[in-house]
C-alpha atoms as a PDB file:
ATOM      1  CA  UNK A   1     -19.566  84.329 -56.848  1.00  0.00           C
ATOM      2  CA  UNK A   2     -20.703  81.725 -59.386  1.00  0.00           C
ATOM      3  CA  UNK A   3     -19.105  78.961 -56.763  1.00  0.00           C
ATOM      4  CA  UNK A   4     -20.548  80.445 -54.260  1.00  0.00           C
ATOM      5  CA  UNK A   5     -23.661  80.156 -55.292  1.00  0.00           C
ATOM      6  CA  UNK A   6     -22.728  76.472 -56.611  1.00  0.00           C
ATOM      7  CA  UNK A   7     -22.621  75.275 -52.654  1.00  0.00           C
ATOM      8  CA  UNK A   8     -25.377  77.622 -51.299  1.00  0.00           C
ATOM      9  CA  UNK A   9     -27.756  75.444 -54.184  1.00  0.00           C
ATOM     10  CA  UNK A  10     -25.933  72.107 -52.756  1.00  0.00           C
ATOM     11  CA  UNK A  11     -26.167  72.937 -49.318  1.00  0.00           C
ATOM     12  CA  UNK A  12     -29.958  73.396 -50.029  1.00  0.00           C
ATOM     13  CA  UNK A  13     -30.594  70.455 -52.055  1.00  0.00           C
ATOM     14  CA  UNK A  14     -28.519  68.296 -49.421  1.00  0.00           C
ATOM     15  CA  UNK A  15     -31.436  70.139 -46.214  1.00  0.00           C
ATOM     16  CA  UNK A  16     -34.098  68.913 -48.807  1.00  0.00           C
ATOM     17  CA  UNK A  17     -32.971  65.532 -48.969  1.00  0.00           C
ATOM     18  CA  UNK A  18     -32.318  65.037 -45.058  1.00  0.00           C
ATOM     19  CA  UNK A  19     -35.826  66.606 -44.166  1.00  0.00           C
ATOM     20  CA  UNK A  20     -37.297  64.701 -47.138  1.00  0.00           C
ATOM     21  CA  UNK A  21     -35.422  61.376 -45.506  1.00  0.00           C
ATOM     22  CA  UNK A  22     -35.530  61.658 -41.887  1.00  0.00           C
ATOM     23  CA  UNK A  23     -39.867  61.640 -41.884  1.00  0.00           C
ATOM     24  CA  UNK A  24     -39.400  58.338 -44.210  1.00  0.00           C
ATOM     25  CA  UNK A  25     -36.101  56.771 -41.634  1.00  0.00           C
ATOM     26  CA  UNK A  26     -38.504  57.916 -38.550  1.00  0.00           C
ATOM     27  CA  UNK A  27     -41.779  56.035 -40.613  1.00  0.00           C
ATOM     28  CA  UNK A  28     -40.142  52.721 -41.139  1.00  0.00           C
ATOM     29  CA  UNK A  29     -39.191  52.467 -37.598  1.00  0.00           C
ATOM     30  CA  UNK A  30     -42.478  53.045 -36.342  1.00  0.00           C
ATOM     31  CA  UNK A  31     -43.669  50.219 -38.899  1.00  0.00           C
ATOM     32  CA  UNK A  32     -41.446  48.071 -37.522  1.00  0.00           C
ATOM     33  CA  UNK A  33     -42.009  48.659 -34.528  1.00  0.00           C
ATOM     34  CA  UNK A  34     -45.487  48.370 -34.894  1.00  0.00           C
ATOM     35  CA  UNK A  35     -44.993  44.801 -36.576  1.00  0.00           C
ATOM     36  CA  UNK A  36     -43.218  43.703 -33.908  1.00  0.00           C
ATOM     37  CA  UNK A  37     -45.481  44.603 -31.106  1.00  0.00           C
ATOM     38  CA  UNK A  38     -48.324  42.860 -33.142  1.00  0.00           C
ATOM     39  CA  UNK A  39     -46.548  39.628 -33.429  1.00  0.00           C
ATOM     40  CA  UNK A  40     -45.673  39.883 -30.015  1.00  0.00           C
ATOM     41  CA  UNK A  41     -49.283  40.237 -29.010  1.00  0.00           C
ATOM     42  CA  UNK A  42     -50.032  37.273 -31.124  1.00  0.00           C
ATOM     43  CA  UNK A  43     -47.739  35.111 -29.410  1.00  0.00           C
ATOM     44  CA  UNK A  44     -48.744  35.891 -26.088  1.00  0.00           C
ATOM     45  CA  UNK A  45     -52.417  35.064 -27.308  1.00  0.00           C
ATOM     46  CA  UNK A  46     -50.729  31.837 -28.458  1.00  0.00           C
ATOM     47  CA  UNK A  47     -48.811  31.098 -25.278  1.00  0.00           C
ATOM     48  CA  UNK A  48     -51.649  31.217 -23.161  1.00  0.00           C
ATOM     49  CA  UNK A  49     -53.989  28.782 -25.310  1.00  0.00           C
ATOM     50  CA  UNK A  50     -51.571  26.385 -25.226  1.00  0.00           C
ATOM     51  CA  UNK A  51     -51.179  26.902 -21.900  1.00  0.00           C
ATOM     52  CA  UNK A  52     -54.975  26.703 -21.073  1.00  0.00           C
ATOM     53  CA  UNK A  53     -54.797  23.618 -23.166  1.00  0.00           C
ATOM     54  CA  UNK A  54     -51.454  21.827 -21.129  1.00  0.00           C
ATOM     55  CA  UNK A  55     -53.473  22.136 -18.076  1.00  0.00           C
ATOM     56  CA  UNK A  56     -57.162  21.147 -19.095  1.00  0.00           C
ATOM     57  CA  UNK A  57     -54.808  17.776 -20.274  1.00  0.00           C
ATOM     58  CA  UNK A  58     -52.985  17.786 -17.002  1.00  0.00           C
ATOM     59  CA  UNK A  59     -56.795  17.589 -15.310  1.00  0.00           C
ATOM     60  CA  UNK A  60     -57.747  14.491 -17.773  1.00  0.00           C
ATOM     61  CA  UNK A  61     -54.160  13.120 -16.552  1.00  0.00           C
ATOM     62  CA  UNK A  62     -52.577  13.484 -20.517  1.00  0.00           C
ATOM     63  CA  UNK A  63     -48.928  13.569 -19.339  1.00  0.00           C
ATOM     64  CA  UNK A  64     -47.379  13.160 -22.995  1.00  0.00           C
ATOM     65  CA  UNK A  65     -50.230  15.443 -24.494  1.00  0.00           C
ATOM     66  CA  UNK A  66     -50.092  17.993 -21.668  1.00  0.00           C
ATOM     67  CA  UNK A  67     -46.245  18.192 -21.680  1.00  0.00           C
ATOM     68  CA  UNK A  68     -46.493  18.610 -25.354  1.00  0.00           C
ATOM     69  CA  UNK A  69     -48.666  21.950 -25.209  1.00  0.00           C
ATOM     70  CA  UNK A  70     -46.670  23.215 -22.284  1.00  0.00           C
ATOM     71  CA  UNK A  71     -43.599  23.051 -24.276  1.00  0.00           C
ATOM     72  CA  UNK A  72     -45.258  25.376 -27.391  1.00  0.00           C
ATOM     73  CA  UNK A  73     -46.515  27.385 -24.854  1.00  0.00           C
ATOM     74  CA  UNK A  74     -43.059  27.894 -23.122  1.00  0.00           C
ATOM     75  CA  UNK A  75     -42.029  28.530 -27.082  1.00  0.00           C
ATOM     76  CA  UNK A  76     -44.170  31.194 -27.662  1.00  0.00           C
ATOM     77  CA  UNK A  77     -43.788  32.907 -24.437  1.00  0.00           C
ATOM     78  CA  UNK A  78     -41.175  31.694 -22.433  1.00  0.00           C
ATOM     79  CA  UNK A  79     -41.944  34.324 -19.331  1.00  0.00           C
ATOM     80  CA  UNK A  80     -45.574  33.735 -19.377  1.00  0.00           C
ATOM     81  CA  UNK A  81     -47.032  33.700 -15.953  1.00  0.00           C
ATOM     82  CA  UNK A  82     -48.108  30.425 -14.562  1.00  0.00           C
ATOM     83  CA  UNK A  83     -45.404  28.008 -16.575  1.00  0.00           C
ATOM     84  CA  UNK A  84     -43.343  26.901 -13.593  1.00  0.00           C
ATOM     85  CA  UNK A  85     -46.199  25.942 -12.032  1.00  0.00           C
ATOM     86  CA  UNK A  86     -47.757  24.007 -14.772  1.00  0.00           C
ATOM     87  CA  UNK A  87     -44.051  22.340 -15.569  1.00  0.00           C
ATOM     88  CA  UNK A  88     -44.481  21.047 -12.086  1.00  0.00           C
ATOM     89  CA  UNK A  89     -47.758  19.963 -12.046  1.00  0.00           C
ATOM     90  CA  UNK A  90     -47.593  18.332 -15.625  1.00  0.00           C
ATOM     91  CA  UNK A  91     -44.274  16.467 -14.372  1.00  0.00           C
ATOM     92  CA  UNK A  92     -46.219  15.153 -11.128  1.00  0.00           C
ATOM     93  CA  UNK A  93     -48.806  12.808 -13.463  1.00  0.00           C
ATOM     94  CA  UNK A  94     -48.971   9.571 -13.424  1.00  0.00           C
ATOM     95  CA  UNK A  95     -50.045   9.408 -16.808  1.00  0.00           C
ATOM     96  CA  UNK A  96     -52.425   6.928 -16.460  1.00  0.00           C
ATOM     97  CA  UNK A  97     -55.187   8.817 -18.416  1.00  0.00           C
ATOM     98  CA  UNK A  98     -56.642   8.409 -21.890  1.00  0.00           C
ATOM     99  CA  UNK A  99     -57.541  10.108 -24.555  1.00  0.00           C
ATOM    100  CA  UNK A 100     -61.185  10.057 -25.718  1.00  0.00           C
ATOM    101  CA  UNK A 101     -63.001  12.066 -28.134  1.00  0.00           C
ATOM    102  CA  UNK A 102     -63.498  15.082 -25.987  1.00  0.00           C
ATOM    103  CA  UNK A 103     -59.800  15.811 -25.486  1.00  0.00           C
ATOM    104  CA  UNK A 104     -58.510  15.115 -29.017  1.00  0.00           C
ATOM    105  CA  UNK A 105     -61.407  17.960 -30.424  1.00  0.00           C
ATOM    106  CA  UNK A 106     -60.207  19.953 -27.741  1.00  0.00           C
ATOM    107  CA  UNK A 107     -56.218  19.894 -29.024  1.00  0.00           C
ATOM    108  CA  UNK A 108     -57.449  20.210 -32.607  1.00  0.00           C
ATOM    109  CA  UNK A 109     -59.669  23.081 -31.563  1.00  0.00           C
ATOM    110  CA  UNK A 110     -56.402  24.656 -29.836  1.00  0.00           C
ATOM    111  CA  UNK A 111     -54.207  24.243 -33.261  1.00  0.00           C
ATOM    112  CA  UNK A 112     -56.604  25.628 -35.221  1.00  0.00           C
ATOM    113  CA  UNK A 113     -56.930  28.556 -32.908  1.00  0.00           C
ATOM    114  CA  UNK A 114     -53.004  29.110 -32.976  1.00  0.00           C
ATOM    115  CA  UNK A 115     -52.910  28.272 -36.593  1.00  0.00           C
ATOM    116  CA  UNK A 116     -55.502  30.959 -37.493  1.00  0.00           C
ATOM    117  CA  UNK A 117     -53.315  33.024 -35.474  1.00  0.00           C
ATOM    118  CA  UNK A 118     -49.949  32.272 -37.984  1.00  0.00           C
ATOM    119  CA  UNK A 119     -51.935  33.584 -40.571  1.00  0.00           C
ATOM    120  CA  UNK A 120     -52.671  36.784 -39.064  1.00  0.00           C
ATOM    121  CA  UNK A 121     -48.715  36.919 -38.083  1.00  0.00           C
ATOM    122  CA  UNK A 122     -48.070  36.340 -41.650  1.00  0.00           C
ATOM    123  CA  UNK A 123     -50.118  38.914 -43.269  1.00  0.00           C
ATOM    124  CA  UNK A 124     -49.017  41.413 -40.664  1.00  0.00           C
ATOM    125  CA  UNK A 125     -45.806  41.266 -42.693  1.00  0.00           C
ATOM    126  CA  UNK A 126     -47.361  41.649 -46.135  1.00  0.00           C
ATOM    127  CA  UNK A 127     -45.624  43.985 -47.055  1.00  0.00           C
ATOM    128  CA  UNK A 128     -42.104  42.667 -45.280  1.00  0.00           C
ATOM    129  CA  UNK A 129     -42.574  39.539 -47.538  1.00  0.00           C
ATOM    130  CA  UNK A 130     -38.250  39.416 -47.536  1.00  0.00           C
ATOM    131  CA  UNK A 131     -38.918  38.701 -43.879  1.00  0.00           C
ATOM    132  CA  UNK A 132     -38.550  34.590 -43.456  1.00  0.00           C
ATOM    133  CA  UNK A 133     -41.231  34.803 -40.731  1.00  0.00           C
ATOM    134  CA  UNK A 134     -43.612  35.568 -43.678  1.00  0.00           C
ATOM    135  CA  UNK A 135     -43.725  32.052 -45.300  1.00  0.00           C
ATOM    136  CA  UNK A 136     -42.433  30.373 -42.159  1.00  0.00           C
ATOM    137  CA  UNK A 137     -45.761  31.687 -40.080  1.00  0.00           C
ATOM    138  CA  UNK A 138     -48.037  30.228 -42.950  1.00  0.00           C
ATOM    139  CA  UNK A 139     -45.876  26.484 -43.051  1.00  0.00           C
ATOM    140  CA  UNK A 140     -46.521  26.434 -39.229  1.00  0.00           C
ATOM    141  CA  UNK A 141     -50.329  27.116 -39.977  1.00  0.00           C
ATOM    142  CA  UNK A 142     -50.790  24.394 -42.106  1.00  0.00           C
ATOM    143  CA  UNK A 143     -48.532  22.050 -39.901  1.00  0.00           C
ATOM    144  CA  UNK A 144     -50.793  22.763 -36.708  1.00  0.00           C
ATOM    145  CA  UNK A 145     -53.730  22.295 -38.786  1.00  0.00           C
ATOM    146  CA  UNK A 146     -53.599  20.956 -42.205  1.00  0.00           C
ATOM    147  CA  UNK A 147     -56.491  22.283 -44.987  1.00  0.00           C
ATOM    148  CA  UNK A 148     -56.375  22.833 -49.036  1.00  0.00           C
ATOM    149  CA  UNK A 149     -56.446  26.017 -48.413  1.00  0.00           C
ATOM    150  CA  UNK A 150     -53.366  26.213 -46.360  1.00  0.00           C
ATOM    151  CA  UNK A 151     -51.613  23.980 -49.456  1.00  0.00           C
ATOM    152  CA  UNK A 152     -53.189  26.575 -51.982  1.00  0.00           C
ATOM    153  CA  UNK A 153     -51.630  29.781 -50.223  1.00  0.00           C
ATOM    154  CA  UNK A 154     -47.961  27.891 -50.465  1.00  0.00           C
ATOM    155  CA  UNK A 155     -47.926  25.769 -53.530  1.00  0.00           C
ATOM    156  CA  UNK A 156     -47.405  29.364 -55.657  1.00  0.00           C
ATOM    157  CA  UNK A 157     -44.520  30.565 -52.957  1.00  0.00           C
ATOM    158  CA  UNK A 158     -43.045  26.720 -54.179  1.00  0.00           C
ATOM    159  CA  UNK A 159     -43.427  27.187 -57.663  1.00  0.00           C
ATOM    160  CA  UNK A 160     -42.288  30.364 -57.724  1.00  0.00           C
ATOM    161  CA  UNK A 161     -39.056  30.199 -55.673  1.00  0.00           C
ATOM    162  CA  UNK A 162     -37.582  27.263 -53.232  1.00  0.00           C
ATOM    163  CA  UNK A 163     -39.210  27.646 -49.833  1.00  0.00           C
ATOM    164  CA  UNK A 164     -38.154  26.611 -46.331  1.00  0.00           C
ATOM    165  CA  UNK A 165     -40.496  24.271 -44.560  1.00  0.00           C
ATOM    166  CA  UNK A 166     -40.378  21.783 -42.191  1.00  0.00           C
ATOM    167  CA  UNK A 167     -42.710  19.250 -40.385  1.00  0.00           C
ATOM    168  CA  UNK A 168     -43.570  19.261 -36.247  1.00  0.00           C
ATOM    169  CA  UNK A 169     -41.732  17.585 -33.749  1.00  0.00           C
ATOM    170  CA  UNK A 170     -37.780  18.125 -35.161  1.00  0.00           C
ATOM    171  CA  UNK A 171     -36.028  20.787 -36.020  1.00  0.00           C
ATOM    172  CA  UNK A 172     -35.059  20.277 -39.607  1.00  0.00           C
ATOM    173  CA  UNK A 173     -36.377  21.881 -42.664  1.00  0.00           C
ATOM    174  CA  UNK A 174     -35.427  21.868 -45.970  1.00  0.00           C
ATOM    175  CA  UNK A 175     -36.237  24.132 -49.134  1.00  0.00           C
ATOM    176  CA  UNK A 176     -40.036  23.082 -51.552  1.00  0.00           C
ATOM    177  CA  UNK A 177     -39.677  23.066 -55.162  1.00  0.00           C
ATOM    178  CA  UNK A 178     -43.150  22.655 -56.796  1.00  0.00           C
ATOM    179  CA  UNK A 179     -43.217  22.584 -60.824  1.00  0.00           C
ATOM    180  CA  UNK A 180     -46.041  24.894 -62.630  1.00  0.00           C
ATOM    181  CA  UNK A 181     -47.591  21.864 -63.511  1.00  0.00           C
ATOM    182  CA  UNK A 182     -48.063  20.456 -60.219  1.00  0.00           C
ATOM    183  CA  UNK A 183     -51.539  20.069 -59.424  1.00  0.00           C
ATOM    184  CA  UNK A 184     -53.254  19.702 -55.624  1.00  0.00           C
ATOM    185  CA  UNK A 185     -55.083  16.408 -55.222  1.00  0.00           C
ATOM    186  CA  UNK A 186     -52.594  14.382 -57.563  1.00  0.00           C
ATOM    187  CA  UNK A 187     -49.163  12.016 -57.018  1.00  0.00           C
ATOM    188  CA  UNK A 188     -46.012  13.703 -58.089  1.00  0.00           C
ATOM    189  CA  UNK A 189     -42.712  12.139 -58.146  1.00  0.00           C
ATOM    190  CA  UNK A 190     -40.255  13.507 -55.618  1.00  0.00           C
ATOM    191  CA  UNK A 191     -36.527  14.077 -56.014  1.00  0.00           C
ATOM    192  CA  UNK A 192     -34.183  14.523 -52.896  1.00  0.00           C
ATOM    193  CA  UNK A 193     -31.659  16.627 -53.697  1.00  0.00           C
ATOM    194  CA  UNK A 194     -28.771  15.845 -50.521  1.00  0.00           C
ATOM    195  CA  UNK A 195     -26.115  18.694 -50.931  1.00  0.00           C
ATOM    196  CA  UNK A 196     -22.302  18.364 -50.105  1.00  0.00           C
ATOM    197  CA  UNK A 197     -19.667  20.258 -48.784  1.00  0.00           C
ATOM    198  CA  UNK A 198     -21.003  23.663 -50.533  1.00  0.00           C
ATOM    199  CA  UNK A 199     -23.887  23.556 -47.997  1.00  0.00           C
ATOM    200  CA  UNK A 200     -25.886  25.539 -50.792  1.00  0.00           C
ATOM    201  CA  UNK A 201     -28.867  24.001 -50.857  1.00  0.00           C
ATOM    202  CA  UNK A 202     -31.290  26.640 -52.160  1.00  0.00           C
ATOM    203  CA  UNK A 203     -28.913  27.073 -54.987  1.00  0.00           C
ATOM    204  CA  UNK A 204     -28.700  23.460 -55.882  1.00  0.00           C
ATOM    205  CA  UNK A 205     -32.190  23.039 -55.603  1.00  0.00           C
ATOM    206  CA  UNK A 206     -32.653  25.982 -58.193  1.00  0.00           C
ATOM    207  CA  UNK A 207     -30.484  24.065 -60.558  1.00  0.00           C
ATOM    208  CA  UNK A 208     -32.128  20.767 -60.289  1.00  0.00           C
ATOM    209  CA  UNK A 209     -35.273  22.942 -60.624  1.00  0.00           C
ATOM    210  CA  UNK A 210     -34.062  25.301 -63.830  1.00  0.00           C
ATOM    211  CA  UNK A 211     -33.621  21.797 -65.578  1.00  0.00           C
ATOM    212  CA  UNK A 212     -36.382  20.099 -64.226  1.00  0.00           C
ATOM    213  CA  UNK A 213     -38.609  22.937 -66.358  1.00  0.00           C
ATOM    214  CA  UNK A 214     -42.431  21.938 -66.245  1.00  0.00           C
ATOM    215  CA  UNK A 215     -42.003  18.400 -65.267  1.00  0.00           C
ATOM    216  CA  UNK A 216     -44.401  16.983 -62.778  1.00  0.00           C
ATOM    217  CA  UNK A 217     -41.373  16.343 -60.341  1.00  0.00           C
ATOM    218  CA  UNK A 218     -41.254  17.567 -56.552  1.00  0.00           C
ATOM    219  CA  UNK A 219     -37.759  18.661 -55.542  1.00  0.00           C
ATOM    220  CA  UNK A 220     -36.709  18.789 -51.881  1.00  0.00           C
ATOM    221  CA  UNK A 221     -33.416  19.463 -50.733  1.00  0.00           C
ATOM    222  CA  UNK A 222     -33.208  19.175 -46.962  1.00  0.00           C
ATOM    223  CA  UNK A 223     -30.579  20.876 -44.672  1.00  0.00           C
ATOM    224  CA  UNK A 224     -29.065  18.142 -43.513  1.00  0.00           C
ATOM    225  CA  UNK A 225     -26.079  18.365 -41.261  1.00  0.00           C
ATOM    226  CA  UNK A 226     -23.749  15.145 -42.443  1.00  0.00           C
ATOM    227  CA  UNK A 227     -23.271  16.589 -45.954  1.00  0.00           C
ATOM    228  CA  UNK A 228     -19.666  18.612 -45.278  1.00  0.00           C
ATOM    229  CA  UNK A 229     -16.745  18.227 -42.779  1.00  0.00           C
ATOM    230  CA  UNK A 230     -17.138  21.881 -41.411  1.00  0.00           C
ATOM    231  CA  UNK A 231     -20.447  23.621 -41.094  1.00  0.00           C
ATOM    232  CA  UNK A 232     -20.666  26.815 -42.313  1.00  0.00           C
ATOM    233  CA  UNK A 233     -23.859  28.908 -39.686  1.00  0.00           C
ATOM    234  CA  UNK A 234     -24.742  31.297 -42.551  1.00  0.00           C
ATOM    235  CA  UNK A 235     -25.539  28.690 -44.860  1.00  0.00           C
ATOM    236  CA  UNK A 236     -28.503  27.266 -42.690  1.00  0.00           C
ATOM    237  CA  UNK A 237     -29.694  30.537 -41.937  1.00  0.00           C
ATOM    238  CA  UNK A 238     -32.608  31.260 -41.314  1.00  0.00           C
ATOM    239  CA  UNK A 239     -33.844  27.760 -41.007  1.00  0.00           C
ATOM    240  CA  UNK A 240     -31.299  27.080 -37.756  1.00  0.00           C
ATOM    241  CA  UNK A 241     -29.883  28.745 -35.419  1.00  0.00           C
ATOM    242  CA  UNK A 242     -26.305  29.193 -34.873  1.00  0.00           C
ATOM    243  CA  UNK A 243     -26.717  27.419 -31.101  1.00  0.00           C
ATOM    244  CA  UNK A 244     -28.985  24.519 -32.993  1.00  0.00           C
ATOM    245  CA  UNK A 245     -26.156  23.502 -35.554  1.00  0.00           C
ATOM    246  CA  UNK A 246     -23.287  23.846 -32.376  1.00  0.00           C
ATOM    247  CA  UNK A 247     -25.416  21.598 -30.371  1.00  0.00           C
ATOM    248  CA  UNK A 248     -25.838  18.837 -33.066  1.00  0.00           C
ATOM    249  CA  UNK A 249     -22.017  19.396 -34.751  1.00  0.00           C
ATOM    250  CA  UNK A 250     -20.769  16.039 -33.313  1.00  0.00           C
ATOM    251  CA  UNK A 251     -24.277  14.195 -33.817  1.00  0.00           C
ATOM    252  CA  UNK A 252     -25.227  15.171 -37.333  1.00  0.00           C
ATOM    253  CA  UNK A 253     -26.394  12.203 -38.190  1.00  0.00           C
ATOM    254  CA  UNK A 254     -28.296  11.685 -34.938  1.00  0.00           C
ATOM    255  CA  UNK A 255     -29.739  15.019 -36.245  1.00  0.00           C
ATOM    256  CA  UNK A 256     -30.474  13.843 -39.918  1.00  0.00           C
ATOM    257  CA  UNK A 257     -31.650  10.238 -38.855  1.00  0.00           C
ATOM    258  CA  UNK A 258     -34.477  11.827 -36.838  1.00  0.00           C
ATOM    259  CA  UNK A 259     -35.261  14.643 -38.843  1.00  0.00           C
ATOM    260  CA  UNK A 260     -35.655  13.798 -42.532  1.00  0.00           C
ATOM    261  CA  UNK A 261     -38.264  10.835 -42.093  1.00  0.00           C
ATOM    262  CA  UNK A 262     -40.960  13.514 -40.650  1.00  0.00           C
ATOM    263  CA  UNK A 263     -40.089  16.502 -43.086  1.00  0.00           C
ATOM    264  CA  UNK A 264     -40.525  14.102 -46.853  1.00  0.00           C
ATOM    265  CA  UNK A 265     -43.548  12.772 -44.737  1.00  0.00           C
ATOM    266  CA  UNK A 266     -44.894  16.220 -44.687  1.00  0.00           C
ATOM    267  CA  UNK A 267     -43.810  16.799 -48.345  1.00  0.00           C
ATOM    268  CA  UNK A 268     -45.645  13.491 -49.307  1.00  0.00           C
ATOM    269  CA  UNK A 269     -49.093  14.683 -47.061  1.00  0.00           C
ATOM    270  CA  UNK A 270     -49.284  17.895 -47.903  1.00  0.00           C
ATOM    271  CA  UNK A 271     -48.207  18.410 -51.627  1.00  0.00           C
ATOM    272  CA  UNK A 272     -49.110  14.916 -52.587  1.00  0.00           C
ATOM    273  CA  UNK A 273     -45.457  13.260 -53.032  1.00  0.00           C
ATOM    274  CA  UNK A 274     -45.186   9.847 -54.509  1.00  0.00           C
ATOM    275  CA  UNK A 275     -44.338   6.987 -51.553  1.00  0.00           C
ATOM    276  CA  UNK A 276     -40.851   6.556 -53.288  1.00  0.00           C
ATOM    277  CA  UNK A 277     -38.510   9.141 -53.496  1.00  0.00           C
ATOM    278  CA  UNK A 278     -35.177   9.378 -56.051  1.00  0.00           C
ATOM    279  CA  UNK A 279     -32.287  10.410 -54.567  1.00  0.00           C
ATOM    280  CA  UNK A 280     -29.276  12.958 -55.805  1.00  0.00           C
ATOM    281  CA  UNK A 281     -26.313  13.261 -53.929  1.00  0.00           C
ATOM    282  CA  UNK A 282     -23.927  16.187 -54.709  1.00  0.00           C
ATOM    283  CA  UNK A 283     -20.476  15.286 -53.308  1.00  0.00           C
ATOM    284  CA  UNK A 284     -20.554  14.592 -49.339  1.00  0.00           C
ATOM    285  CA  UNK A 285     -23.756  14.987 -49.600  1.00  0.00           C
ATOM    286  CA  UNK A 286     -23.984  11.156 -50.225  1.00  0.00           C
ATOM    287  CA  UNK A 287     -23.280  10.876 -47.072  1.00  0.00           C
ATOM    288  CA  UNK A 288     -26.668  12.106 -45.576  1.00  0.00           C
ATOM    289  CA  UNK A 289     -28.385   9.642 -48.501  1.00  0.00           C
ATOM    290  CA  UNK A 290     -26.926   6.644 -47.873  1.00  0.00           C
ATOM    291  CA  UNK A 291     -28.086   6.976 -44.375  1.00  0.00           C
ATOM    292  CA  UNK A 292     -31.575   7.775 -45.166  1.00  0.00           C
ATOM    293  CA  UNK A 293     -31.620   5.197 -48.022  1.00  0.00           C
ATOM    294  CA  UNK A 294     -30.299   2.380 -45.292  1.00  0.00           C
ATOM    295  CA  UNK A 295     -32.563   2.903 -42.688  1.00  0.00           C
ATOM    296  CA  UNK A 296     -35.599   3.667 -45.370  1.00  0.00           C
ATOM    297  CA  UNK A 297     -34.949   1.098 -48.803  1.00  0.00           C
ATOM    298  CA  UNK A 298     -38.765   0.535 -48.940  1.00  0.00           C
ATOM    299  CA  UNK A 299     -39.266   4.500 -49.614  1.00  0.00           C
ATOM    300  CA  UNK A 300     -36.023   4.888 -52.382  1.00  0.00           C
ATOM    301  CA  UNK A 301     -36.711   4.489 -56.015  1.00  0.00           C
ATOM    302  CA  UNK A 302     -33.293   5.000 -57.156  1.00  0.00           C
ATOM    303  CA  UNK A 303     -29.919   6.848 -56.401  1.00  0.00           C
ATOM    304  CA  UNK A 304     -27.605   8.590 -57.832  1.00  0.00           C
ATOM    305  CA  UNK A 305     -24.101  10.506 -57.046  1.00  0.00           C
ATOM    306  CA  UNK A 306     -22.677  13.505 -58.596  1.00  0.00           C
END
């Protein structure tokens, strides 16, 4: 009887927890959901101002420029009505046009349009902040259309914990160390930290970082490509794609030559990184650095190999 009763008061607490769980499974999906749908909306917004923009530039005869806004308008939105027809008119110009003041407060009034709309991406996932689309929406803000305010909602995310950014116009990114006592408006000395054949670069960075302590010192460790003989996809997740690092496995320098002069330039503009960079290189990872300190001696302070 006693048993009986044992499983009747199981069976009961087991219908509590399944009605209590279901409402909260069924909520979280409908949060999602409604995330997604908002970010969606946002990028369509997105898609078509950059589209608007592509073709006012086509009409001024701004191949480069025009080309340029079609392509982040085919990113956003790749199905949005009217890009075939704007690829083929944008590919028709001669390009013989220039740009005057009109068109260039025109683009800047378009990033800071699309920029504004990062922001609102980003705090539509306020509470998802374990989503990388959280910080990556706000580094894509401030790259479209740099401000101090921009660097003052991301300099805590850096001091607090590495995080991913990269600059426009290649796809590599690397992980942002700031120190506490890094300060906006002031030159800090910046430490590339090239990673080897572990391909853990948010965990070396976080040891360079746990000895670094309060020092002024910028720390940037890149995701460069050359540093191991086989690459491992999870470990550049979620700054690449699986199909990015396949296409660029048998040109990773290629990849690192073009990428890492644009992303310490962004470090340097942004968070106010001395013109001379140190440079670490953990195992393989040497190789990556003595490619970027050939092709850029004027920029190296000093390097070293681990």
């Amino acid at each position: 009887m006693i048993q009986a009763r044992a499983v009747c008061c199981r069976l009961l607490l087991l219908g509590c927890l399944v009605s209590w769980g279901l409402p909260r499974a069924a909520n979280a999906v409908e949060d999602y959901a409604a995330i997604e749908a908002a970010i969606a909306e946002e990028q369509a917004k997105n898609a078509k101002a950059w589209l608007t923009l592509a073709l006012d530039l086509a009409g001024r005869d701004l191949k480069a420029e025009a080309h340029d806004a079609w392509v982040r308008a085919k990113t956003a939105k790749d199905d949005l009505v009217g890009l075939p027809e704007a690829e083929t008119k944008i590919a028709a110009l001669a390009g013989a046009g220039h740009g005057d003041e009109a068109s260039t407060k025109r683009i800047l009034r378009t990033r800071e349009e699309v920029a504004k709309a990062h922001e609102r991406m980003s705090k539509v996932l306020e509470k998802e902040q374990q989503d990388a689309r959280y910080t990556a929406f706000l580094v894509t803000a401030l790259q479209l259309s740099p401000t101090k305010a921009r660097v003052a909602t991301l300099a805590p995310m850096a001091q607090k914990a590495p995080l991913l950014v990269r600059a426009e116009g290649h796809p590599m990114a690397g992980w942002l160390s700031l120190s506490k006592g890094w300060k906006p408006g002031k030159q800090h000395p910046l430490l590339l930290v090239f990673e080897g054949e572990g391909q853990q670069f948010a965990g070396a960075l976080a040891r360079f970082a746990s000895e670094r302590k309060d020092q002024p010192w910028i720390l940037l460790a890149p995701l460069a490509l050359g540093g191991g003989d086989e690459l491992k996809f999870d470990r550049y997740f979620p700054a690449y794609r699986e199909q990015l690092v396949t296409a660029w496995n048998s040109r990773r320098t290629e990849f690192d030559a073009a990428g890492l002069p644009g992303l310490v330039a962004f470090v340097r503009t942004q968070f106010g990184a001395a013109p001379k960079s140190a440079l670490v290189a953990l195992g393989k990872g040497a190789e990556p650095a003595l490619a970027y300190l050939t092709r850029h001696p004027a920029e190296v302070s000093a390097v070293t190999h681990t």
